[in-house]
C-alpha atoms as a PDB file:
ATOM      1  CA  UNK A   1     100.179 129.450 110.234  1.00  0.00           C
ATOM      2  CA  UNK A   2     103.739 128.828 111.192  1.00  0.00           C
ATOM      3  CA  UNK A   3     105.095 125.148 111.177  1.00  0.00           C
ATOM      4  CA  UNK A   4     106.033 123.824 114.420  1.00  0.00           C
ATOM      5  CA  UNK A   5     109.073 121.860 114.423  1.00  0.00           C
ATOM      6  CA  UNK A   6     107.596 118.656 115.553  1.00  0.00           C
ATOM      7  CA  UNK A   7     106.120 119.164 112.323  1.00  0.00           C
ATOM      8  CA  UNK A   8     108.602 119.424 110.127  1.00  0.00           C
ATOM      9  CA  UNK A   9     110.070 116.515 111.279  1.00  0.00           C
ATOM     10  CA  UNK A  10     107.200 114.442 111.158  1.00  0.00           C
ATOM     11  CA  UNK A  11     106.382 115.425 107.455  1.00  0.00           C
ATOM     12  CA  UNK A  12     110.100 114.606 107.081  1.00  0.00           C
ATOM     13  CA  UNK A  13     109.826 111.013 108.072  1.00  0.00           C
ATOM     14  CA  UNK A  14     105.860 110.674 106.321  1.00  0.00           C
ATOM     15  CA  UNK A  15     108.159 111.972 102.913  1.00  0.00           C
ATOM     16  CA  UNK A  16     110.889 109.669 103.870  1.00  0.00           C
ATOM     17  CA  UNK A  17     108.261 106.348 104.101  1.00  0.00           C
ATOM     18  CA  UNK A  18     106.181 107.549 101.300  1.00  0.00           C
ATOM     19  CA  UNK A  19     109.412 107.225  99.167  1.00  0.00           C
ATOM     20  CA  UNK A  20     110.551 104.100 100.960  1.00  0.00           C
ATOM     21  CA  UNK A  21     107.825 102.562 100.353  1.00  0.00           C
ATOM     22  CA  UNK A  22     107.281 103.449  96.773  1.00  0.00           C
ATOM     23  CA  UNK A  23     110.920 102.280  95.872  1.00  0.00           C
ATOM     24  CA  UNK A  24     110.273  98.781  98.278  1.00  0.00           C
ATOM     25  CA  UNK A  25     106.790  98.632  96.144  1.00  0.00           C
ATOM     26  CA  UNK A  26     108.610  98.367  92.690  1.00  0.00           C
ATOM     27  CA  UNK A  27     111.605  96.351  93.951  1.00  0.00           C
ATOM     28  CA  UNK A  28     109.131  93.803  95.259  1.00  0.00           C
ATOM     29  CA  UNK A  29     107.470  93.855  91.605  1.00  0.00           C
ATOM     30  CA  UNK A  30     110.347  93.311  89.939  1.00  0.00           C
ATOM     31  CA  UNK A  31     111.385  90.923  91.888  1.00  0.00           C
ATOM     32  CA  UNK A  32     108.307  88.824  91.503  1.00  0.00           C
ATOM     33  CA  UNK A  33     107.744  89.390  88.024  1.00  0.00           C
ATOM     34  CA  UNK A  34     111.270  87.936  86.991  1.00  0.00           C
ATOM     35  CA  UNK A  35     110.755  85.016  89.546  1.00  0.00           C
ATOM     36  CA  UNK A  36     111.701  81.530  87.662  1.00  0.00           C
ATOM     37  CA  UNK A  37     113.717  82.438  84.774  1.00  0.00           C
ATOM     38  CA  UNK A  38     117.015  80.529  85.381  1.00  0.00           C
ATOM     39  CA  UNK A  39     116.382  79.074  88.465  1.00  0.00           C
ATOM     40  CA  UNK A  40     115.215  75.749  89.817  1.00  0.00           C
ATOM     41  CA  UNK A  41     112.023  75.300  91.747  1.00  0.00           C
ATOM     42  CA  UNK A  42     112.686  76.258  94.908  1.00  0.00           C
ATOM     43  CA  UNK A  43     114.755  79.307  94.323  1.00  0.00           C
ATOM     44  CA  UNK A  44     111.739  80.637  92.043  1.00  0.00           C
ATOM     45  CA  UNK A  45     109.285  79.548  95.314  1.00  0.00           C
ATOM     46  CA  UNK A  46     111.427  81.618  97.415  1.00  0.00           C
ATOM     47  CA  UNK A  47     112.166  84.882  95.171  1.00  0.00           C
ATOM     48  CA  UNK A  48     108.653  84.838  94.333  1.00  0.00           C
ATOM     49  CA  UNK A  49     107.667  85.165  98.228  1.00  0.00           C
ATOM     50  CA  UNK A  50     109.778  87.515  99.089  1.00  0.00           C
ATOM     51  CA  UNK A  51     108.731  89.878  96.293  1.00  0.00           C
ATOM     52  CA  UNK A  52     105.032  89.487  96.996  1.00  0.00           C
ATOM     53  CA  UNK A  53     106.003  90.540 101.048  1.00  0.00           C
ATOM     54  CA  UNK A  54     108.256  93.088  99.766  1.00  0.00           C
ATOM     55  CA  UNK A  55     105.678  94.747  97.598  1.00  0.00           C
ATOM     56  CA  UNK A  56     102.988  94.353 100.654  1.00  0.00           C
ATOM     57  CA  UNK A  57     105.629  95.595 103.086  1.00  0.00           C
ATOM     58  CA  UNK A  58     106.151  98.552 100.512  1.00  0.00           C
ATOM     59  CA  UNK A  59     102.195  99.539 100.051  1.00  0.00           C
ATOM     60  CA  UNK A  60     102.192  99.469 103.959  1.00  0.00           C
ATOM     61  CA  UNK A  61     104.896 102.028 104.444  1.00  0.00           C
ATOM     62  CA  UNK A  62     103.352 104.168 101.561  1.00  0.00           C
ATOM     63  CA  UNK A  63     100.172 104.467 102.876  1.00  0.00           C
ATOM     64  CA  UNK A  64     100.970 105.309 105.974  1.00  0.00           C
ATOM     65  CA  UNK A  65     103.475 107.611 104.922  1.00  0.00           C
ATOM     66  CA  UNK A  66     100.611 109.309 102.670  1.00  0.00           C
ATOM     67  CA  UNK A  67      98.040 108.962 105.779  1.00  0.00           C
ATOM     68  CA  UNK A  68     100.265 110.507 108.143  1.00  0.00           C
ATOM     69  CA  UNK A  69     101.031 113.147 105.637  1.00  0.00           C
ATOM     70  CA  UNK A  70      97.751 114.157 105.114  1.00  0.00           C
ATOM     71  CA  UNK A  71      96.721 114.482 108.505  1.00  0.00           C
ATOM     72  CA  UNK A  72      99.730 117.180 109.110  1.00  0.00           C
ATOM     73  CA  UNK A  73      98.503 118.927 106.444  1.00  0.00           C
ATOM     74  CA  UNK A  74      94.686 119.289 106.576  1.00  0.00           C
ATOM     75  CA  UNK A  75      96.012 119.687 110.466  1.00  0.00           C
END
């Protein structure tokens, strides 16, 4: 069954936020996990936040990019 081309562009952008979403997933890890060392209290507060939202924010956009993936191809 051929492809349409609304469908290869979709499982372009479901690749495109499965990746995004992995890479915003570790970055937000990192990021959390190395949260204190060197700075004062509220710098650590602050990192530490915006890791834990960036690794939420990153799960988000990688399971919907593997969702949306899915459905195209059991589709």
């Amino acid at each position: 069954m051929l492809a349409t081309l609304a469908d290869i562009f979709a499982m372009i952008l479901f690749a495109a936020l499965l990746m995004g979403g992995a890479w915003a997933t570790m970055c937000g890890a990192i990021v959390a996990a190395t949260a204190g060392y060197g700075d004062d209290a509220r710098d650590s507060a602050l990192r530490l936040r915006f890791g834990v939202t960036l690794l939420l924010v990153g799960l988000l956009l990688f399971f919907l990019g593997a969702i949306g993936g899915a459905r195209i191809v059991v589709a």
